[in-house]
C-alpha atoms as a PDB file:
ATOM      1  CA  UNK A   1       7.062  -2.027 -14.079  1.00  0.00           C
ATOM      2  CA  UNK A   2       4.899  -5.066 -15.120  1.00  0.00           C
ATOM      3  CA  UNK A   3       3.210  -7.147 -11.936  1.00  0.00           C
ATOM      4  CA  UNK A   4       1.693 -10.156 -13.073  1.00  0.00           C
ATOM      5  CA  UNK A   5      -1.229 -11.658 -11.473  1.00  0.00           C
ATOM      6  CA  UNK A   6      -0.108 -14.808 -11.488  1.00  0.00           C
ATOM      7  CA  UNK A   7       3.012 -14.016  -9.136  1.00  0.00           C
ATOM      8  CA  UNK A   8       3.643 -15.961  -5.849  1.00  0.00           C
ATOM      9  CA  UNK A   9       2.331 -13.414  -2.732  1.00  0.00           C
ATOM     10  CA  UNK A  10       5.906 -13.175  -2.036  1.00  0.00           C
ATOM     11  CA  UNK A  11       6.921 -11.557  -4.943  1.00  0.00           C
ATOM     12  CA  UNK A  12       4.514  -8.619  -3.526  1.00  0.00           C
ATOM     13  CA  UNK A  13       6.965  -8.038  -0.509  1.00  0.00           C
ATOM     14  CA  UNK A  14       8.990  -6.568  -3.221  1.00  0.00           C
ATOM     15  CA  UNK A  15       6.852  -3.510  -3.748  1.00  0.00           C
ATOM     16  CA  UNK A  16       4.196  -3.394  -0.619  1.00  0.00           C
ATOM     17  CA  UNK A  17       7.720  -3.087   2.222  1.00  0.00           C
ATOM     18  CA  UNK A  18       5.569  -2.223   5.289  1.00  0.00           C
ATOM     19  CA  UNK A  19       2.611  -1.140   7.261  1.00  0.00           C
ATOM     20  CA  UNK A  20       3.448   2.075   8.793  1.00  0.00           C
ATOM     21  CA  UNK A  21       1.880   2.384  12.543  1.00  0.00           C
ATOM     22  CA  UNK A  22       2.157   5.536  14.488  1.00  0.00           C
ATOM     23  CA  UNK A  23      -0.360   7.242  16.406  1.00  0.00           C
ATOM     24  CA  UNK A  24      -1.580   9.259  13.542  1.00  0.00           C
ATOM     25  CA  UNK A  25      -2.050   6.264  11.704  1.00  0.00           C
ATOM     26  CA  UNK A  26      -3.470   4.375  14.300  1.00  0.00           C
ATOM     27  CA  UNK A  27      -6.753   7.152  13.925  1.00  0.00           C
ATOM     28  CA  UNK A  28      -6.931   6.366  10.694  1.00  0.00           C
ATOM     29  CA  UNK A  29      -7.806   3.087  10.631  1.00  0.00           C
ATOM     30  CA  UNK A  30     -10.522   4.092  12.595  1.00  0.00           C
ATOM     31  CA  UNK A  31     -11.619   5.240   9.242  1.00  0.00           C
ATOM     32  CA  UNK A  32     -10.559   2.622   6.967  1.00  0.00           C
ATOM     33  CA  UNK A  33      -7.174   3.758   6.066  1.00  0.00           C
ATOM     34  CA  UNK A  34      -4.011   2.277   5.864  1.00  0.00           C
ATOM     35  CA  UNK A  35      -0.595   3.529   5.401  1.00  0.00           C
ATOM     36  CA  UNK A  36       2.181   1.286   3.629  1.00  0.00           C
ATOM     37  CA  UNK A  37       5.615   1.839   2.505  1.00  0.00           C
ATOM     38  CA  UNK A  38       6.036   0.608  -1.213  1.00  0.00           C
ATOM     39  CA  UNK A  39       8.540   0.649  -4.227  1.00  0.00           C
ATOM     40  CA  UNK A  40       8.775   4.345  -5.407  1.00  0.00           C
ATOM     41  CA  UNK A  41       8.317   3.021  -9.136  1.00  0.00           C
ATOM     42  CA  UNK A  42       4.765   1.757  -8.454  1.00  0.00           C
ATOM     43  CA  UNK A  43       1.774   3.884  -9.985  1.00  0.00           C
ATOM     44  CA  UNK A  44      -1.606   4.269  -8.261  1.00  0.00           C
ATOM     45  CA  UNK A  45      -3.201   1.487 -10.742  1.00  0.00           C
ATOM     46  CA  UNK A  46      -0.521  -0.806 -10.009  1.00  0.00           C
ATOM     47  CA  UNK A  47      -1.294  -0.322  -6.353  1.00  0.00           C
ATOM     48  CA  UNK A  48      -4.574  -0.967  -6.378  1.00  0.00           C
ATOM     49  CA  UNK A  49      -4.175  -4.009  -8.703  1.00  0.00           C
ATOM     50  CA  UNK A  50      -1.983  -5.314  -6.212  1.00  0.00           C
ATOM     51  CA  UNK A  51      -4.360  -5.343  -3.384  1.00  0.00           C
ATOM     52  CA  UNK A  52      -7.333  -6.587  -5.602  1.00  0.00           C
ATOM     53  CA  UNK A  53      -6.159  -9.484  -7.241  1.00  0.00           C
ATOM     54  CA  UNK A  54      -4.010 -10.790  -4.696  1.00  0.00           C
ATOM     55  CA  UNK A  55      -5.960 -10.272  -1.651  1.00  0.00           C
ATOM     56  CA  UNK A  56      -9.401  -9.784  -2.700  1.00  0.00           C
ATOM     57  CA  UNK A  57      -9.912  -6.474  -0.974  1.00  0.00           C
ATOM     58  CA  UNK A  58     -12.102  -3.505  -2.259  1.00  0.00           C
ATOM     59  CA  UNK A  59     -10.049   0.303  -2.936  1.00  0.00           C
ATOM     60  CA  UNK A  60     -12.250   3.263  -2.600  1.00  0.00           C
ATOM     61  CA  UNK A  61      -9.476   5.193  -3.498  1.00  0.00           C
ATOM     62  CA  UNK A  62      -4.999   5.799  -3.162  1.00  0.00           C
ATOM     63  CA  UNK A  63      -3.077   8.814  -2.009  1.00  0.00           C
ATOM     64  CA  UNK A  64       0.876   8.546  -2.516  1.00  0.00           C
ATOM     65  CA  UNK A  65       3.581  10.921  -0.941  1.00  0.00           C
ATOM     66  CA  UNK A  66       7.233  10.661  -1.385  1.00  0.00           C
ATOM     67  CA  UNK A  67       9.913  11.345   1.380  1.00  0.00           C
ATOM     68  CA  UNK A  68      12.957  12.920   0.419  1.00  0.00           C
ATOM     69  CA  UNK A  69      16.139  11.379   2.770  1.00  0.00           C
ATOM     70  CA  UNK A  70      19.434  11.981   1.800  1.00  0.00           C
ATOM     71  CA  UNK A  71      20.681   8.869   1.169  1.00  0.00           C
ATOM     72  CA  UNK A  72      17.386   7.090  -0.714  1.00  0.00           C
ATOM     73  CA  UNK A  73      14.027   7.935  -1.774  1.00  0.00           C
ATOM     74  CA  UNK A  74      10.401   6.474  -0.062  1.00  0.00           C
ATOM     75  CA  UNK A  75       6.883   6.308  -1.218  1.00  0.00           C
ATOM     76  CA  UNK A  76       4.149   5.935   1.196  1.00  0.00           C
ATOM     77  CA  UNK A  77       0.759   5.037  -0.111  1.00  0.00           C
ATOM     78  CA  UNK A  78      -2.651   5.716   2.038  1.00  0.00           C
ATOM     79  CA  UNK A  79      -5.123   3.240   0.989  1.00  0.00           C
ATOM     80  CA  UNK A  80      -9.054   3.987   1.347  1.00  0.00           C
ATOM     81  CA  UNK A  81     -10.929   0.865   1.526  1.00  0.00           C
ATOM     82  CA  UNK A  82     -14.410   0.147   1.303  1.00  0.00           C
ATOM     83  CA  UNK A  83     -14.734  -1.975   4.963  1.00  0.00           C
ATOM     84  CA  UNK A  84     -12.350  -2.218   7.783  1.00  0.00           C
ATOM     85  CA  UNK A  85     -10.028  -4.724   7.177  1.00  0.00           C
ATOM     86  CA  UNK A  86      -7.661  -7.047   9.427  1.00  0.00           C
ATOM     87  CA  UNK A  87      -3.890  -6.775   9.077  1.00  0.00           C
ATOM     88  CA  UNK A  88      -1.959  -9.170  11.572  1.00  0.00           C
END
């Protein structure tokens, strides 16, 4: 899969699908961590390209996790970043 940088922010709804927020997630952004749903073809690189170049934010580092349901496949993505950041 090839993102270019140069793609309307739009075009990013099309692999970044949500923020997840449950209570176990809600303690981790007490820590700077964010969980997001995203396109089960993206790679950790493309991930974090994604987030630098279009929003100008800072990765410390990227876990991924898939969820097996029987009728599709999900990707979740915890994001480390280097400050707190605000999602609205």
């Amino acid at each position: 899969m090839i993102i270019k940088s140069d793609d309307n922010r739009f075009m990013l709804f099309k692999y970044l699908k949500q923020l997840i927020l449950t209570e176990k997630t809600v303690k981790l952004i007490n820590k700077k961590q964010y969980i997001f749903e995203i396109n089960p073809k993206l790679t950790k690189k493309q991930i974090k390209k994604i987030f630098e170049k279009n929003y100008n934010i800072k990765i410390k580092s990227i876990n991924t996790y898939l969820i097996k349901n029987q009728l599709k496949l999900k990707k979740r993505a915890i994001l480390h970043f280097s400050d707190k950041i605000q999602i609205v």
